[in-house]
Each structure stands twice: as C-alpha cells, then as structure tokens.
N, C-alpha and C. Protein backbone atom coordinates (compact mmCIF):
# COMPACT_ATOMS: atom_id res chain seq x y z
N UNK A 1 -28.49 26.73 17.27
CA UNK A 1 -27.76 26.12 16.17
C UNK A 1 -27.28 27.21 15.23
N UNK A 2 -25.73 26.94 14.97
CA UNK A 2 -25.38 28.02 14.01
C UNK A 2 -24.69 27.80 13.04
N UNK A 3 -24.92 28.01 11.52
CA UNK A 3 -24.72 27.71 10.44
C UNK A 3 -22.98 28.39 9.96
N UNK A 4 -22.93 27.21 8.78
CA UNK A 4 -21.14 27.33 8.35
C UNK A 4 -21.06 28.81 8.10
N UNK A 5 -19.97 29.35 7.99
CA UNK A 5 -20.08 30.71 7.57
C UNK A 5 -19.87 30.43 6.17
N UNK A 6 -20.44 31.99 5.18
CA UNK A 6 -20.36 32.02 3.82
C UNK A 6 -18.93 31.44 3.09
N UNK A 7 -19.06 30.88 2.15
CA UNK A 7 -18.00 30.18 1.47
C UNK A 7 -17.27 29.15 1.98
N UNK A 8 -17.19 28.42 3.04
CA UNK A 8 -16.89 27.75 3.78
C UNK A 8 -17.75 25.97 3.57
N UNK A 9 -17.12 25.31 2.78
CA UNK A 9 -17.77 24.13 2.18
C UNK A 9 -18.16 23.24 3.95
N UNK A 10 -19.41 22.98 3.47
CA UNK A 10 -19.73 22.26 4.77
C UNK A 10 -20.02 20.77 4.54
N UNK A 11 -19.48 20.21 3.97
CA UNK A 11 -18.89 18.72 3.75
C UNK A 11 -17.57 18.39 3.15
N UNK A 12 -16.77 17.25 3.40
CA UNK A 12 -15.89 16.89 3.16
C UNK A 12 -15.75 16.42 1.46
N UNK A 13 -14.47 15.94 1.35
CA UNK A 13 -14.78 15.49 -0.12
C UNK A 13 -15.32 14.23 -0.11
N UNK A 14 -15.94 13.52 -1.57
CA UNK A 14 -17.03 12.76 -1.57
C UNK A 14 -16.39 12.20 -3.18
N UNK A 15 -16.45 10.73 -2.78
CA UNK A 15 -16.22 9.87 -3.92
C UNK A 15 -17.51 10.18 -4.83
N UNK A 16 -17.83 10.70 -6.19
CA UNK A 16 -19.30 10.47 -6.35
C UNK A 16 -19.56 9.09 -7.46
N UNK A 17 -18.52 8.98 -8.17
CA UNK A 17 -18.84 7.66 -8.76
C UNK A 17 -17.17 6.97 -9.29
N UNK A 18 -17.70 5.16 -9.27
CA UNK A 18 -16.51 4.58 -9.52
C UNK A 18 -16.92 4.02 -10.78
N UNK A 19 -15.98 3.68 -11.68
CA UNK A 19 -16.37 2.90 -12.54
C UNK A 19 -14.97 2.23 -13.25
N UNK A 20 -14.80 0.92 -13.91
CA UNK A 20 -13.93 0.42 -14.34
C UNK A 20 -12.88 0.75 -14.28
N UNK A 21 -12.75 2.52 -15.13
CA UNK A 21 -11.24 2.83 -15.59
C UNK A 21 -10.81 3.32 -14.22
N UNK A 22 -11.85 4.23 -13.41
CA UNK A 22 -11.19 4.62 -11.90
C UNK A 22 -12.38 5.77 -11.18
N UNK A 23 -12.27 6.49 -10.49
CA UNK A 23 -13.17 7.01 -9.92
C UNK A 23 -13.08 8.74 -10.13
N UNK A 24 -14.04 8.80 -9.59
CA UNK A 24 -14.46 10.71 -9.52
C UNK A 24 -14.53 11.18 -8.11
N UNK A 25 -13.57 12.03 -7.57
CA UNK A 25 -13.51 12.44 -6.39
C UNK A 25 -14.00 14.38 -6.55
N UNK A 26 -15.38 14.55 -5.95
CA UNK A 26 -15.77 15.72 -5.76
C UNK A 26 -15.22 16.25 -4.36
N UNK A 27 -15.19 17.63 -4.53
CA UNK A 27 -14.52 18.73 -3.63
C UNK A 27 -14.40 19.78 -3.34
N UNK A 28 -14.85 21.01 -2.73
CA UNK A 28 -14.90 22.21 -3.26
C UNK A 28 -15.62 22.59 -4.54
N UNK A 29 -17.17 21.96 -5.09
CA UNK A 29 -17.58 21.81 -6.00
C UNK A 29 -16.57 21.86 -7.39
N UNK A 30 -15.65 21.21 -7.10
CA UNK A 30 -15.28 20.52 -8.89
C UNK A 30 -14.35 19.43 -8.25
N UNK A 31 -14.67 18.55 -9.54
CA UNK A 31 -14.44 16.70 -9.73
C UNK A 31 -13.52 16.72 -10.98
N UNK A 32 -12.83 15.57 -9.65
CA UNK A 32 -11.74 15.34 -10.16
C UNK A 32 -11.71 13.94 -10.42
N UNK A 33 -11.05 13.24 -12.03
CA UNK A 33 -10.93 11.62 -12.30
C UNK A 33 -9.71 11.16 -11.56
N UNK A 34 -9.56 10.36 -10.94
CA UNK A 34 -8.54 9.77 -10.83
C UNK A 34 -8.62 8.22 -11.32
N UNK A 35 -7.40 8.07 -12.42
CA UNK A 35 -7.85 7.05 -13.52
C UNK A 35 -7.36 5.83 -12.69
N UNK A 36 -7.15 4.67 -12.52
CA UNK A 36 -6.63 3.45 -11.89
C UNK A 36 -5.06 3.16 -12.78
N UNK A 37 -5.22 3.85 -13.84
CA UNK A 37 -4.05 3.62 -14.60
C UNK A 37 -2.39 4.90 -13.98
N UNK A 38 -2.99 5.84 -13.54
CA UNK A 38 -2.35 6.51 -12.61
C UNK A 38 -2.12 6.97 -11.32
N UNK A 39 -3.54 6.08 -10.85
CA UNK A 39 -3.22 5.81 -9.57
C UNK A 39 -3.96 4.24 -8.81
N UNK A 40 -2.98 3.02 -9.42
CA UNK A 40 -2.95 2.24 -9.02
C UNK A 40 -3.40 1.33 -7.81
N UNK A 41 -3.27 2.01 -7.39
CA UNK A 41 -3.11 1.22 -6.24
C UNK A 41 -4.88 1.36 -5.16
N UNK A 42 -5.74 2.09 -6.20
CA UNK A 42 -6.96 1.88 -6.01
C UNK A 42 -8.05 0.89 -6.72
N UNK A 43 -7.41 0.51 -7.43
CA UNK A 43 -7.71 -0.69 -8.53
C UNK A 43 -8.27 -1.50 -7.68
N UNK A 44 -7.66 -2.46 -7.07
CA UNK A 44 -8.00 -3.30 -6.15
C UNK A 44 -8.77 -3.29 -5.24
N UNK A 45 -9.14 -2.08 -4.92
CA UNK A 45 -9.45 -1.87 -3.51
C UNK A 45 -11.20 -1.96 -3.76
N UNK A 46 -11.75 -2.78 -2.09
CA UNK A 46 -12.92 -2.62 -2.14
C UNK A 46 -13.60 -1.02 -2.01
N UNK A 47 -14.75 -1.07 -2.33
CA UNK A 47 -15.16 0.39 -3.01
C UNK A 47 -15.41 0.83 -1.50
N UNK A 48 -16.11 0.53 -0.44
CA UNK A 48 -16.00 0.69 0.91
C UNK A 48 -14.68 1.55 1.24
N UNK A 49 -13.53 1.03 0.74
CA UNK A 49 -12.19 1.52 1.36
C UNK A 49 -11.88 2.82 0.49
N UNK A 50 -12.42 2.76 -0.83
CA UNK A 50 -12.11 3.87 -1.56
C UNK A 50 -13.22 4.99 -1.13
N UNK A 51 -14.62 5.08 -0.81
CA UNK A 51 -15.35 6.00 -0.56
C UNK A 51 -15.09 6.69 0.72
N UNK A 52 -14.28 6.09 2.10
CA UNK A 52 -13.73 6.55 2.97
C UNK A 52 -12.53 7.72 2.58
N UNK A 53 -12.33 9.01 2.28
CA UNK A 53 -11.87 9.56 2.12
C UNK A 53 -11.85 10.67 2.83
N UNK A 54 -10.75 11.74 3.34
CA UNK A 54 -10.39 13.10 4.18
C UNK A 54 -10.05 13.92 3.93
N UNK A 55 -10.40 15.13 3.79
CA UNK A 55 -9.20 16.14 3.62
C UNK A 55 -8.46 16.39 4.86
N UNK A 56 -6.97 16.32 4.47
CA UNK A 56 -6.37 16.02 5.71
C UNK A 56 -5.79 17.26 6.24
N UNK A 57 -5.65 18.41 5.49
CA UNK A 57 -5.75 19.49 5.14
C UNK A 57 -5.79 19.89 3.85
N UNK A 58 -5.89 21.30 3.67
CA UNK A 58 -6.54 21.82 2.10
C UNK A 58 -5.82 21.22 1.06
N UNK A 59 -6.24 20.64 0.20
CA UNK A 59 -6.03 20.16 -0.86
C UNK A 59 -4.89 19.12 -0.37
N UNK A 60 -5.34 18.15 0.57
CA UNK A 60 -4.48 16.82 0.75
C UNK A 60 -5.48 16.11 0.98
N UNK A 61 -5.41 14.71 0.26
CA UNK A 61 -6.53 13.91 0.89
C UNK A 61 -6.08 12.35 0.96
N UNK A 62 -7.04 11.75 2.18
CA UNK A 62 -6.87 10.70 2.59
C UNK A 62 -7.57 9.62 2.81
N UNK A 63 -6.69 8.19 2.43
CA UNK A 63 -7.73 7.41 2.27
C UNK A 63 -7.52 6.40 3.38
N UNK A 64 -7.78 6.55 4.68
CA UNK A 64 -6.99 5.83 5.74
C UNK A 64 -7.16 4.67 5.65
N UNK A 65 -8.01 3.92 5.04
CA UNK A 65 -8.35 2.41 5.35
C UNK A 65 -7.36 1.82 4.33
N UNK A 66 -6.88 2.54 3.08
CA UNK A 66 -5.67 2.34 2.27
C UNK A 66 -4.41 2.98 2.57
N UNK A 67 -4.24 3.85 3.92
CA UNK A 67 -3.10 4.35 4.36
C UNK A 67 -2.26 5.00 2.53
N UNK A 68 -3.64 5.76 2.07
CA UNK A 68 -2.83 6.36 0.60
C UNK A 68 -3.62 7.71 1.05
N UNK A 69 -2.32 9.01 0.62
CA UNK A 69 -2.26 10.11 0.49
C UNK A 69 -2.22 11.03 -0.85
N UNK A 70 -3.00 11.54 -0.83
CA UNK A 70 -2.38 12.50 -2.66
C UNK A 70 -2.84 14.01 -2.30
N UNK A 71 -2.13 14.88 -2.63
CA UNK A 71 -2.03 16.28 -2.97
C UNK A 71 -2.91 16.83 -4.19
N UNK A 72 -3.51 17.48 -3.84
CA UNK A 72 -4.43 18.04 -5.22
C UNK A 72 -3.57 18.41 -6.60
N UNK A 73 -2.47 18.81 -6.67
CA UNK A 73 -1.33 18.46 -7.59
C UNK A 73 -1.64 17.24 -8.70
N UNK A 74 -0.92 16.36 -7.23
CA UNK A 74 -0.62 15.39 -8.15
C UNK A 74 -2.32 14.41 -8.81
N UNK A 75 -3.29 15.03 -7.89
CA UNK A 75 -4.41 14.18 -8.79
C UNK A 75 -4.81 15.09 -10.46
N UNK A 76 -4.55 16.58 -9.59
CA UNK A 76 -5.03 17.42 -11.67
C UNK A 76 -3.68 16.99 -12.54
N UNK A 77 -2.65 16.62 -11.82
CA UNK A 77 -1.45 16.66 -13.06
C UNK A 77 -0.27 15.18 -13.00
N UNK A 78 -1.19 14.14 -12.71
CA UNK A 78 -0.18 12.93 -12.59
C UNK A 78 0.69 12.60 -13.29
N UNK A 79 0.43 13.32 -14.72
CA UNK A 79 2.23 12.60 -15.54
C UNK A 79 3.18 13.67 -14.91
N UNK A 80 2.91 14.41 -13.73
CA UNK A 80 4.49 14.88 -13.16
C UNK A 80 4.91 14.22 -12.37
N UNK A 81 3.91 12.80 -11.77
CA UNK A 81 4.57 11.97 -10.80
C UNK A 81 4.42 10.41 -11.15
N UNK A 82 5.54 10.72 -12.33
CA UNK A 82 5.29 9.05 -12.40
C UNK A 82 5.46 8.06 -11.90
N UNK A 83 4.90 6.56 -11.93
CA UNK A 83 5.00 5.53 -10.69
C UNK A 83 6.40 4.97 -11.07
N UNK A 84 7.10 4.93 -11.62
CA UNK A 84 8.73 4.72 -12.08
C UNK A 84 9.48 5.26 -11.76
N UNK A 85 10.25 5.06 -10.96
CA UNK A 85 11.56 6.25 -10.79
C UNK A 85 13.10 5.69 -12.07
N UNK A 86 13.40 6.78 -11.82
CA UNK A 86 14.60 6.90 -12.83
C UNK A 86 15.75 6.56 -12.37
C-alpha cells in the first residue's frame, strides 16, 4: 500500500455544513459559503443531492444529481455572475 504523495489532497471536496441561508463547501483546506441567494438553485434541493459533490477538474465542481456546475471563480466572487442577464 502506497500513500498520496506530499501536498496532494487525498479527498475530494466535502459539503461540511448546510444551513438556511446556504451551505459551506470545503476544499483544498479552505471553505467556501455559497449563499442560496446567489446560487439558487440549491435552495430546493434535498441535502442528499447537495452533499454529492466532484471536482471535475481543479477548481470546477460538480453536483451531478443537480446536473449544476460552478468554477471556483464564480463561487469566491458571484456578483460577477449575475443570475439576470442584460
């Protein structure tokens, strides 16, 4: 048996808590909020479907059972992608 190499995170990212306004997605040891008010469309969702999450590659992640994608971008800096288009 042979171990991850140094620096090399040996788990995926990890919902660690949900609560009302929206959830906390850990990663590369630092957590990130993602509020329900900017990203919608997790509001609804049973918490089952939201804790299923991937990195689909580096800093993309996925929530397949919600067929929703986000870029590490747009979760540290969502008022650059607002849900309105112009």
């Amino acid at each position: 048996m042979s171990s991850s190499e140094h620096g090399t995170p040996s788990s995926g990212p990890e919902v660690s808590n949900i609560s009302s306004h929206g959830f906390w997605l850990l990663t590369r040891g630092r957590e990130y909020f993602l509020a329900f008010d900017d990203f919608p469309w997790f509001r609804e969702a049973a918490v089952k479907k939201i804790l299923n999450v991937e990195e689909a590659s580096r800093g993309h992640f996925y929530w397949p059972d919600l067929d929703i994608d986000l870029g590490l971008n747009s979760i540290e800096n969502p008022e650059r992608y607002p849900l309105v288009s112009r």
